[in-house]
Protein backbone atom coordinates (compact mmCIF):
# COMPACT_ATOMS: atom_id res chain seq x y z
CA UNK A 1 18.99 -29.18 6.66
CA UNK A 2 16.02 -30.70 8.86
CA UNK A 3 14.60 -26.81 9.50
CA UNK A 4 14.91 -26.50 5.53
CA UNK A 5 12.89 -29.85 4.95
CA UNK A 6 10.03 -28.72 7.70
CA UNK A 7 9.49 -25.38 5.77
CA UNK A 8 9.22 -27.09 2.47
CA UNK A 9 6.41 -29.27 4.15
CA UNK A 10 4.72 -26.75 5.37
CA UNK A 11 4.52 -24.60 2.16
CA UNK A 12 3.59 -28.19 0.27
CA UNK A 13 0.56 -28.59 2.49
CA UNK A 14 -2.33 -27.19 0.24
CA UNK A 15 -4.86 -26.21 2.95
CA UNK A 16 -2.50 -23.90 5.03
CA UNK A 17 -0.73 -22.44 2.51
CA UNK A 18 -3.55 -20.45 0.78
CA UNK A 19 -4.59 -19.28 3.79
CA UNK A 20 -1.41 -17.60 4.50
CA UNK A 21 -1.45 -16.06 1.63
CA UNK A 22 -4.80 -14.02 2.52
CA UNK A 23 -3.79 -13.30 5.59
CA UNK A 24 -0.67 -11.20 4.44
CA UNK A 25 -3.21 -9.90 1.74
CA UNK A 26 -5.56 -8.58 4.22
CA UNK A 27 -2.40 -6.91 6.48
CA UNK A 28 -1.55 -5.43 3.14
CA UNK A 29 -5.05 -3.82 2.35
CA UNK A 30 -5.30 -2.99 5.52
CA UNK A 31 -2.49 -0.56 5.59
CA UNK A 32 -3.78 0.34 2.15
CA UNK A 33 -6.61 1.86 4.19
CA UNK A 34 -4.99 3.45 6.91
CA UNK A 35 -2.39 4.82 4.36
CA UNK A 36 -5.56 6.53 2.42
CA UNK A 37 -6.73 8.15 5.53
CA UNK A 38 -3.55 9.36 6.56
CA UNK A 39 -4.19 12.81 4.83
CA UNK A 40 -7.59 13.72 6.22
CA UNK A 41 -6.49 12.39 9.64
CA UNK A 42 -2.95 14.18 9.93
CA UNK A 43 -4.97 17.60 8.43
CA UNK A 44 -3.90 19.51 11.81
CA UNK A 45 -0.22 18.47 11.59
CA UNK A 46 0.01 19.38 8.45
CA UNK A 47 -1.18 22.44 8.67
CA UNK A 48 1.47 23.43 11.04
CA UNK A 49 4.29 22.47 8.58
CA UNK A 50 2.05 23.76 5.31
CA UNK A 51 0.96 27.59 6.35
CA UNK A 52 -1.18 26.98 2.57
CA UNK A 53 -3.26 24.40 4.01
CA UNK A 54 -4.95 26.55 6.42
CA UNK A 55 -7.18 27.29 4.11
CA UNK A 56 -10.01 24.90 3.35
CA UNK A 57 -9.97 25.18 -0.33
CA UNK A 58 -6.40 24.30 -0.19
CA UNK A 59 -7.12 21.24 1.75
CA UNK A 60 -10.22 20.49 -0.71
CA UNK A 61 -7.18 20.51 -3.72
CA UNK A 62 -4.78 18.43 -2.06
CA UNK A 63 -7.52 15.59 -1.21
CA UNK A 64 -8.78 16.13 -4.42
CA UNK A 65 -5.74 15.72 -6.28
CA UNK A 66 -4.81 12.34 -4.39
CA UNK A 67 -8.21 11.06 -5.10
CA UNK A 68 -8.29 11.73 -8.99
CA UNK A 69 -4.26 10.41 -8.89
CA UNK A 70 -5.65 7.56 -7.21
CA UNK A 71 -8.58 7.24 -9.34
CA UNK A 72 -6.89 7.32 -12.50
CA UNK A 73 -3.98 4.69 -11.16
CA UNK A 74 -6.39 1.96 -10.21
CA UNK A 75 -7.45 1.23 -13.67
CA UNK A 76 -4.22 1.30 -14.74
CA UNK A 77 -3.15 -0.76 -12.23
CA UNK A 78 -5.95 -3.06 -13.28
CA UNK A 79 -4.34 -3.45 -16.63
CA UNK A 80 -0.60 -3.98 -15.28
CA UNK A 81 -2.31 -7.06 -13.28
CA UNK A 82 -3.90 -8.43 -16.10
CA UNK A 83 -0.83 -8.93 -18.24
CA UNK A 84 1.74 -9.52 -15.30
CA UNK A 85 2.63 -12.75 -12.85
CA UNK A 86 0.15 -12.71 -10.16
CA UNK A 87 3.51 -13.97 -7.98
CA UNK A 88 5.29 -10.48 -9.21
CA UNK A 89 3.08 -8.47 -8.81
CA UNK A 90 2.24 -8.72 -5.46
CA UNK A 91 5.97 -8.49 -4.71
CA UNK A 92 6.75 -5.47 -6.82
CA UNK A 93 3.51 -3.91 -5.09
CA UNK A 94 5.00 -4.93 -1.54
CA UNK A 95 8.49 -3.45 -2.63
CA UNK A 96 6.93 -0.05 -4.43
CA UNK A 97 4.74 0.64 -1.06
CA UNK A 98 7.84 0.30 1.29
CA UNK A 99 10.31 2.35 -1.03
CA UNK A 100 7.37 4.96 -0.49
CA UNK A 101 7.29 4.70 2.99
CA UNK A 102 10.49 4.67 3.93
CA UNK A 103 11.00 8.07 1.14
CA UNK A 104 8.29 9.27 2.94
CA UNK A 105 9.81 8.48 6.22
CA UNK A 106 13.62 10.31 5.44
CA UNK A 107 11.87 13.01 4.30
CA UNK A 108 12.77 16.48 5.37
């Protein structure tokens, strides 16, 4: 009960609390980042596993077509924040990006 009632303080006090908040924001964007560079930095690896990729045009395509899907999402994403619970949001966000990583991760 007492570790319940020090938690609840903590969260109560209105200078910390925002903070925290950016801080996991900025972890977040910052594997936002690294995620986006993945492809461009991993283009050697993958071109062991993807014998299409050797070519440079084909490389050109596939960071073209994650650009223009990315592109086109952010607006849309734009209006999904505008009409949902800031609260939600940031949780379904949280949830979507590690159901893609861990897909990504059991992938054969």
């Amino acid at each position: 009960m007492r570790v319940k009632h020090k938690k609840l303080l903590y969260m109560k006090n209105k200078s910390i609390y925002p903070w925290v908040v950016v801080g996991l924001l900025w972890i977040v964007a910052l594997l936002n980042y690294m995620d986006r560079q993945m492809l461009s930095t991993m283009q050697e690896a993958m071109k062991v596993d993807i014998v299409e990729l050797n070519k440079a045009e084909a490389f050109g395509a596939l960071m073209a077509i994650f650009l223009w899907i990315y592109g086109f999402m952010s607006p849309v994403a734009g209006i999904i924040a505008d009409r949902v619970n800031r609260k939600w949001l940031v949780v379904g966000s949280l949830f979507c990006l590690v159901r893609c990583h861990f897909l990504d991760g059991v992938c054969p």
